[in-house]
N, C-alpha and C. Protein backbone atom coordinates (compact mmCIF):
# COMPACT_ATOMS: atom_id res chain seq x y z
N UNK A 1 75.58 93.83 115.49
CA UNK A 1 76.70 94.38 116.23
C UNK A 1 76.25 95.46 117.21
N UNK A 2 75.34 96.44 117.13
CA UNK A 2 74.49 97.07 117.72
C UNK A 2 74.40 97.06 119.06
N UNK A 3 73.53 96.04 118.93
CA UNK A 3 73.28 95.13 120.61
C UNK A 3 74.47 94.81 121.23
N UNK A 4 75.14 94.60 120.79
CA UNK A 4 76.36 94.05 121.86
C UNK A 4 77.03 95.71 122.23
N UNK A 5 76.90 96.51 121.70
CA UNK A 5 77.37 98.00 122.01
C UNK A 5 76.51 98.37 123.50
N UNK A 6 75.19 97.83 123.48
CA UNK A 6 74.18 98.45 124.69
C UNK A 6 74.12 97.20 125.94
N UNK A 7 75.08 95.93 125.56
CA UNK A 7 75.09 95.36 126.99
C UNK A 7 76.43 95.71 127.13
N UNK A 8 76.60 96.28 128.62
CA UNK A 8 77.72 96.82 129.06
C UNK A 8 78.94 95.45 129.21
N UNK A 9 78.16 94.14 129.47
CA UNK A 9 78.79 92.92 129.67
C UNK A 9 79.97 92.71 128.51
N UNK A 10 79.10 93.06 127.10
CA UNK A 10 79.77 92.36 125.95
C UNK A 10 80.40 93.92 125.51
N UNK A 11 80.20 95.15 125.31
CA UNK A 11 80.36 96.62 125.39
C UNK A 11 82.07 96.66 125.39
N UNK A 12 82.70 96.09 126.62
CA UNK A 12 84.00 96.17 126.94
C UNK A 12 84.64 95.49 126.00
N UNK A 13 84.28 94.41 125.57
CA UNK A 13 85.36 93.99 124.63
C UNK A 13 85.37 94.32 123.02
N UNK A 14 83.91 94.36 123.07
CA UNK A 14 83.24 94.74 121.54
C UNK A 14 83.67 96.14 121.26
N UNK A 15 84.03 97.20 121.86
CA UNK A 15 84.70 98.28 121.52
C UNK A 15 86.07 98.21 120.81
N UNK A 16 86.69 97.54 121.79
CA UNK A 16 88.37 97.02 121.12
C UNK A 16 88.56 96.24 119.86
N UNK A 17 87.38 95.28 119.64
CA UNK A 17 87.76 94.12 118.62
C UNK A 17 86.96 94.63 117.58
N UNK A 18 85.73 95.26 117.60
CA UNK A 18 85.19 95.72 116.34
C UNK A 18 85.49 96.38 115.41
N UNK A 19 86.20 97.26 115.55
CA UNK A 19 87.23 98.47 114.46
C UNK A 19 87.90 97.95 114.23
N UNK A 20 88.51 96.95 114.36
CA UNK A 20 89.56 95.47 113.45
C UNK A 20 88.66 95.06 112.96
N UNK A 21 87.81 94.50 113.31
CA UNK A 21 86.95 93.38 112.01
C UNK A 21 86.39 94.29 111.01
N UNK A 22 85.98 95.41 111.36
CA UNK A 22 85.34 95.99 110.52
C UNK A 22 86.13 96.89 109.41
N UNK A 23 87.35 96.76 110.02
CA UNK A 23 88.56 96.94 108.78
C UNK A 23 88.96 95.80 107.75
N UNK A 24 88.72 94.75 108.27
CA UNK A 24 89.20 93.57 107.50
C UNK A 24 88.22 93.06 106.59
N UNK A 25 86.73 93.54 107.10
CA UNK A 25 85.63 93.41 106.82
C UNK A 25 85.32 92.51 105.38
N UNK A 26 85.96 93.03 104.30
CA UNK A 26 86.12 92.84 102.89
C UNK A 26 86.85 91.34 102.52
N UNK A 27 87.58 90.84 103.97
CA UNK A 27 88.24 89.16 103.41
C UNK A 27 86.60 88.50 104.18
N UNK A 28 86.62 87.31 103.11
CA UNK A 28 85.57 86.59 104.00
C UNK A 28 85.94 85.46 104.31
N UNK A 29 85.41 84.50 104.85
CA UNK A 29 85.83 83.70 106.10
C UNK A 29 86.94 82.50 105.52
N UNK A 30 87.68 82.52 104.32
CA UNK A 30 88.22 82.05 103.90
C UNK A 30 89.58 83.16 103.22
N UNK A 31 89.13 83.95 103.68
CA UNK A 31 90.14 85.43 103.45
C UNK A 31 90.21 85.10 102.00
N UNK A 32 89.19 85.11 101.33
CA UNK A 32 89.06 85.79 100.08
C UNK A 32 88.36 87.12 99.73
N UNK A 33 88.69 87.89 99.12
CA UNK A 33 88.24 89.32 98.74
C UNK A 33 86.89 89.37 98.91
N UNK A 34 86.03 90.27 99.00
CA UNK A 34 84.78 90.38 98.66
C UNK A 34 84.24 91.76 98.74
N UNK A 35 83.17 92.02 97.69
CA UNK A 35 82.93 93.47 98.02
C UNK A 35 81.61 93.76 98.45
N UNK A 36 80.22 92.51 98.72
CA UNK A 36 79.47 91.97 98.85
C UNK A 36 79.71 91.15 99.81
N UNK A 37 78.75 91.29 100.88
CA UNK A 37 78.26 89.88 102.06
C UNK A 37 76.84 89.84 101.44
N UNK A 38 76.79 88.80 100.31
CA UNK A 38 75.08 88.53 100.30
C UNK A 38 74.66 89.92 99.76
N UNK A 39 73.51 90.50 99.20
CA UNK A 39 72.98 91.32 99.11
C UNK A 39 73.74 93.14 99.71
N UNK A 40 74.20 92.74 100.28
CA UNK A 40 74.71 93.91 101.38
C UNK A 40 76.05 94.38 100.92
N UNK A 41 76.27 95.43 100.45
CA UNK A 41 77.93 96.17 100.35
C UNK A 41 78.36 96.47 101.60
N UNK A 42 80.16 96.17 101.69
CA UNK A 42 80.42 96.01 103.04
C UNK A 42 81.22 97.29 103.05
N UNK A 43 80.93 97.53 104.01
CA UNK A 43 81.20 99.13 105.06
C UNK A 43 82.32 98.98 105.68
N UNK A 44 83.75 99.67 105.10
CA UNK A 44 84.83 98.75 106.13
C UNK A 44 85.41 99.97 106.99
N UNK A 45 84.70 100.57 107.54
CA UNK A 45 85.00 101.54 108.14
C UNK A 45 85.25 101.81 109.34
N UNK A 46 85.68 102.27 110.54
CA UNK A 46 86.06 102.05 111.76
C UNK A 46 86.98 103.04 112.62
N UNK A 47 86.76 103.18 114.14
CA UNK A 47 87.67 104.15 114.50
C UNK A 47 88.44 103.59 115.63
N UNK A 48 89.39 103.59 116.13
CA UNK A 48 89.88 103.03 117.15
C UNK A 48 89.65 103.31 118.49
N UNK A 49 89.79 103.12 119.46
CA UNK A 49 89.86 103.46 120.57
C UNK A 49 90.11 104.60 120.70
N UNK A 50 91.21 104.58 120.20
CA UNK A 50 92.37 105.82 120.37
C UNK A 50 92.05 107.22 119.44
N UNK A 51 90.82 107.03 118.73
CA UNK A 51 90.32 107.63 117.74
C UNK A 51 90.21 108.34 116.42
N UNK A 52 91.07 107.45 116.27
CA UNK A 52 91.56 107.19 115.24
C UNK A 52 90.77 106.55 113.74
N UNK A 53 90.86 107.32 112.99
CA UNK A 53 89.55 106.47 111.96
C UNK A 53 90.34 105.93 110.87
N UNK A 54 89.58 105.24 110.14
CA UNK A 54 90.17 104.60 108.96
C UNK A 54 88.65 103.83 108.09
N UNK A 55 89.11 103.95 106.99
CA UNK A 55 88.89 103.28 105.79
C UNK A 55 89.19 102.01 105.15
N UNK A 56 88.63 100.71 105.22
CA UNK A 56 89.40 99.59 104.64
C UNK A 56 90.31 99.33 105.32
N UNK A 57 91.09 98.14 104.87
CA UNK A 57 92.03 97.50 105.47
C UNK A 57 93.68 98.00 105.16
N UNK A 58 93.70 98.90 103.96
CA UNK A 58 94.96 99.46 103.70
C UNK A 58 95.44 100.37 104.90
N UNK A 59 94.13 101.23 105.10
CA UNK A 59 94.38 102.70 105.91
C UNK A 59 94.63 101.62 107.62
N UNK A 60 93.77 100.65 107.93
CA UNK A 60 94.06 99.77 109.22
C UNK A 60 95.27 99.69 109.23
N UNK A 61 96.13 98.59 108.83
CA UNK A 61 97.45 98.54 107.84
C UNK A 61 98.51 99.47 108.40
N UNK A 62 98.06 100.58 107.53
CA UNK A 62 99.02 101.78 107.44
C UNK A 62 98.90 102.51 109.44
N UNK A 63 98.22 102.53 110.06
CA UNK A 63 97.84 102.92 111.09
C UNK A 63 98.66 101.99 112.19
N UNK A 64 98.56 100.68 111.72
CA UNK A 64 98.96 99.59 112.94
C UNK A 64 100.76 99.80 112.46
N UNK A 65 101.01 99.77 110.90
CA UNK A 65 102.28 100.14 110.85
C UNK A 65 103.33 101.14 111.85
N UNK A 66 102.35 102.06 111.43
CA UNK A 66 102.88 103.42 112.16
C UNK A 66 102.91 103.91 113.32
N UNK A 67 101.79 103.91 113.47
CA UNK A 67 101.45 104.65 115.12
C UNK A 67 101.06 103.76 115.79
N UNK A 68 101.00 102.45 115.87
CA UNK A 68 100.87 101.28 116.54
C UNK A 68 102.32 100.15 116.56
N UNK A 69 102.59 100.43 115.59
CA UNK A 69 104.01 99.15 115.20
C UNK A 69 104.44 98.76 117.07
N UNK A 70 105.00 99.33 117.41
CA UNK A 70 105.15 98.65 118.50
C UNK A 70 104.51 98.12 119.74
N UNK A 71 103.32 98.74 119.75
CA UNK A 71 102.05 97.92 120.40
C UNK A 71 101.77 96.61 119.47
N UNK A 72 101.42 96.73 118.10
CA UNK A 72 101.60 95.50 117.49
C UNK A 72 102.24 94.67 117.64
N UNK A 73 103.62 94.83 117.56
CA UNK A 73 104.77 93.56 117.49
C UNK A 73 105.01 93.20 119.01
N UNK A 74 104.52 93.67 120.30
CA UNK A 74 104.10 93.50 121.32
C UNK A 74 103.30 92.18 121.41
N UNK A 75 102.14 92.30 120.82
CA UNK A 75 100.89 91.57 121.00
C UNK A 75 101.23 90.47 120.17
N UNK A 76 101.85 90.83 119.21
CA UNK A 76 101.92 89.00 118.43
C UNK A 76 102.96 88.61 118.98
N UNK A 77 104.29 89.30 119.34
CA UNK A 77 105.25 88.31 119.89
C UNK A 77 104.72 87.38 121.17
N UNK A 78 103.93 88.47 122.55
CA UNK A 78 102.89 87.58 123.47
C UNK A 78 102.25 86.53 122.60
N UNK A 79 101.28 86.95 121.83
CA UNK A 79 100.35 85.76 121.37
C UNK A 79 100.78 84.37 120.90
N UNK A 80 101.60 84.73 119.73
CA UNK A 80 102.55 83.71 119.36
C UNK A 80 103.48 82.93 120.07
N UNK A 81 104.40 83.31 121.02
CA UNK A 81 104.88 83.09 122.20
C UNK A 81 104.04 82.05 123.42
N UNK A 82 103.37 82.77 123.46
CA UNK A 82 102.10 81.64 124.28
C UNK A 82 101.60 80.90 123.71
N UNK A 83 101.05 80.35 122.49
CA UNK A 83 100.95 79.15 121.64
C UNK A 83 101.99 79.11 121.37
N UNK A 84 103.15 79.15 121.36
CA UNK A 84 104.20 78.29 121.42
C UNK A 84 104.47 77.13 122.57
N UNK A 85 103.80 77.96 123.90
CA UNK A 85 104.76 77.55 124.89
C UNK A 85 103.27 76.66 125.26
N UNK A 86 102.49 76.94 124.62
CA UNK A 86 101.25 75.82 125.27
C UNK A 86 100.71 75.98 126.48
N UNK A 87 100.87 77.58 126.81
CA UNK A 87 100.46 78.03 127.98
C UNK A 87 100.39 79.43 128.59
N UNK A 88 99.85 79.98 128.89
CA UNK A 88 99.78 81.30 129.31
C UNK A 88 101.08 81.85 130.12
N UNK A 89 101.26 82.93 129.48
CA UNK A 89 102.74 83.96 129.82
C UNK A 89 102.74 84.13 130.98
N UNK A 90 103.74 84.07 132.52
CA UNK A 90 103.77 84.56 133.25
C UNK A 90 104.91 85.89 133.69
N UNK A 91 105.02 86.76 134.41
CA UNK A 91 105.58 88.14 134.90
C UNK A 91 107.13 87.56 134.17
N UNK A 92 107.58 86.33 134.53
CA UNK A 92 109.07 86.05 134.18
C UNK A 92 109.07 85.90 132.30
N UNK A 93 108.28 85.84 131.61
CA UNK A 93 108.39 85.72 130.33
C UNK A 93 108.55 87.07 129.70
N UNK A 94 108.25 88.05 130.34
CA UNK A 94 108.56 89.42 129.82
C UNK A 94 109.84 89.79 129.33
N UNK A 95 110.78 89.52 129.64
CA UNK A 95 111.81 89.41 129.21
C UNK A 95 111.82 89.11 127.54
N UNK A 96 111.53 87.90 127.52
CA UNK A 96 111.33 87.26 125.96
C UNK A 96 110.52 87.74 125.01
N UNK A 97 109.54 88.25 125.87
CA UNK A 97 108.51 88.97 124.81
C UNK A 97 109.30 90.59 124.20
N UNK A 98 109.72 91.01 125.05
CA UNK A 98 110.62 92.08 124.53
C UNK A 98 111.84 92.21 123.86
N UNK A 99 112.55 90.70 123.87
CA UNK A 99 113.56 90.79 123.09
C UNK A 99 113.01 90.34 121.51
N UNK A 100 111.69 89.39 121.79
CA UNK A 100 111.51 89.04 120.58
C UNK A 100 110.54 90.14 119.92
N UNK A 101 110.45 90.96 120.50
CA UNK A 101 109.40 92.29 120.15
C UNK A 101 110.74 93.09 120.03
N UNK A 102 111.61 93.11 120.23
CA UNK A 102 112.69 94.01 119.84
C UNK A 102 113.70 93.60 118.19
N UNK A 103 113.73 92.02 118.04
CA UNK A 103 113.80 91.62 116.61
C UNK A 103 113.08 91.57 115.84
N UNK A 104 111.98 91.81 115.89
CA UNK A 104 110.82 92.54 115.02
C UNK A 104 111.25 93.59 114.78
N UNK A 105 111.59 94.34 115.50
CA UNK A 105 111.61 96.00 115.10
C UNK A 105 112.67 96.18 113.93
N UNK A 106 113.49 95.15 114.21
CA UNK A 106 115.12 95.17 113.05
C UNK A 106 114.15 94.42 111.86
N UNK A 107 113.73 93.41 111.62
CA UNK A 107 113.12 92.74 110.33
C UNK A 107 111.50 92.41 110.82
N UNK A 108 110.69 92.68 110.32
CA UNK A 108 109.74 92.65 110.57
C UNK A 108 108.69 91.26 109.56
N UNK A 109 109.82 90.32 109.20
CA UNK A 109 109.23 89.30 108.51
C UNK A 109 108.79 87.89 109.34
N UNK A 110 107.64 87.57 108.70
CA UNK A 110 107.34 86.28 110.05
C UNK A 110 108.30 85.17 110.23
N UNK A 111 109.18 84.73 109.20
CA UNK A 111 110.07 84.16 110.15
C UNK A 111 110.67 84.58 110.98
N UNK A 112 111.20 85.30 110.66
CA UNK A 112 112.24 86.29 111.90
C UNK A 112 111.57 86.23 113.54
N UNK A 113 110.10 86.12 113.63
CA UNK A 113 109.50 86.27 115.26
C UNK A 113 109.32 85.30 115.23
N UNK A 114 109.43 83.71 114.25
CA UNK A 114 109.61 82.32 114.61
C UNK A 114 111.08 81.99 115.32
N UNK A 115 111.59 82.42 114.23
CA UNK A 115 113.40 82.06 114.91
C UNK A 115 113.04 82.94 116.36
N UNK A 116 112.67 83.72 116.65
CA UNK A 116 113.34 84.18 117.47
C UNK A 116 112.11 83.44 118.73
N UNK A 117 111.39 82.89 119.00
CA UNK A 117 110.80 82.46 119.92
C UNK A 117 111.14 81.24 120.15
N UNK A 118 111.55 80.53 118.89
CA UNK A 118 112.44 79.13 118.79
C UNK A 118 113.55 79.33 119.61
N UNK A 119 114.29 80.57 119.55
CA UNK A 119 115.63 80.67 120.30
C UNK A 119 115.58 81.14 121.46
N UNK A 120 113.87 81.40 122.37
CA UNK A 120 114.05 82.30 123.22
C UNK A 120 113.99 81.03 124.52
N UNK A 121 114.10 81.75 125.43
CA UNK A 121 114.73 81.07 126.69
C UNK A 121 113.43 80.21 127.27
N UNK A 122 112.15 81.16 127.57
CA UNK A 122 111.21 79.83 128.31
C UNK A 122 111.06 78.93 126.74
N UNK A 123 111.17 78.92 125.72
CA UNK A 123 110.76 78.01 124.59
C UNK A 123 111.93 77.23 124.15
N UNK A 124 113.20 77.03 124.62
CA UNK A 124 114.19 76.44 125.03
C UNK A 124 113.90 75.22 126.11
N UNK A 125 113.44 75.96 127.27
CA UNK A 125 113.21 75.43 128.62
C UNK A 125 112.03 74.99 128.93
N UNK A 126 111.18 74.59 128.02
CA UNK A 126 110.04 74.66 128.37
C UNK A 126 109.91 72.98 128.81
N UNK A 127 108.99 72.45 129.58
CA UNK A 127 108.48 71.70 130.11
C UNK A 127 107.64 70.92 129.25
N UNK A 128 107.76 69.35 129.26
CA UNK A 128 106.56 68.82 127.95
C UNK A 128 105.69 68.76 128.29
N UNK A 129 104.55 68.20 128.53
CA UNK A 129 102.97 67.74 129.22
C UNK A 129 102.88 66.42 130.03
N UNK A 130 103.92 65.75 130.13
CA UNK A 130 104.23 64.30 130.62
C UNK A 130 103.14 63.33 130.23
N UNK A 131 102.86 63.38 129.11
CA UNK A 131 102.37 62.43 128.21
C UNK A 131 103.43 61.57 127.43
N UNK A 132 103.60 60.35 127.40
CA UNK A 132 104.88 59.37 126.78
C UNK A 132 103.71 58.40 126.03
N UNK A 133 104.16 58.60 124.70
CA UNK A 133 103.51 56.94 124.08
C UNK A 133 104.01 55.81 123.88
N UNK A 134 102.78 55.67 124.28
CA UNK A 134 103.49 53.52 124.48
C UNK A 134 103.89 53.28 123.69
N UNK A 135 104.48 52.37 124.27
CA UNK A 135 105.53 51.30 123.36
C UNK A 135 104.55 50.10 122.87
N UNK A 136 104.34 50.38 121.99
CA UNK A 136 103.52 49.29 121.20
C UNK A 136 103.67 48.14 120.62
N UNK A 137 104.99 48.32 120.83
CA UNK A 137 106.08 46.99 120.48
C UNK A 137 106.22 45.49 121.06
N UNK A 138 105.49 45.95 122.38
CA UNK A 138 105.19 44.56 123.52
C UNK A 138 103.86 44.03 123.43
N UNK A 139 103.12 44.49 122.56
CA UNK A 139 102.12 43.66 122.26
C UNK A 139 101.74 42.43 121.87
């Protein structure tokens, strides 16, 4: 992880995404527990951008709850929202992302930001891929 800190190329993103992984550090790639990678005790330690430090994935958690919650429910309603729609968000989807980032804020359970992207307007309106399968029937 090191190296990617000293190329300025990979630097920019590896700042943002590393203090998440290295909070989560402890699920392994099947998000089962672990307190061990191999030989090695894992270090789940990390500070944010914002500088913010933490311990493990509880104190991450408790941090994204709090003093993040709405930058959070921001980013997954976008994320989710855009794999919904099978396509990258444009300036007019903002709208949706904020109402459905605003029913988060009332229930914060994952159905609740399903229904509500199910009900939102470009995922209503959305456009198919104009792919039709044949009719296989005239064979």
């Amino acid at each position: 992880m090191e190296q990617y800190r000293d190329i300025p190329g990979c630097a920019s993103c590896h700042r943002l995404i590393d203090p998440l992984g290295f909070g989560l550090e402890h699920f392994g790639p099947l998000g089962a527990w672990r307190d061990k990678d191999g030989a090695y005790s894992i270090e789940a330690t990390g500070e944010l951008v914002s500088g913010q430090q933490f311990e493990g994935s509880d104190e991450l958690i408790g941090i994204l709850d709090t003093k993040k919650r709405d930058l959070y429910y921001k980013c997954l309603a976008h994320k989710l929202l855009t794999y919904a729609l099978a396509r990258g968000l444009e300036y007019y989807d903002r709208c949706a992302v904020d109402e459905i980032q605003g029913k988060l804020g009332k229930d914060s359970r994952f159905n609740t930001v399903v229904m509500a992207i199910v009900e939102s307007i470009p995922f209503q309106k959305r456009r198919g891929d104009g792919y039709v399968e044949p009719d296989r029937s005239k064979r």
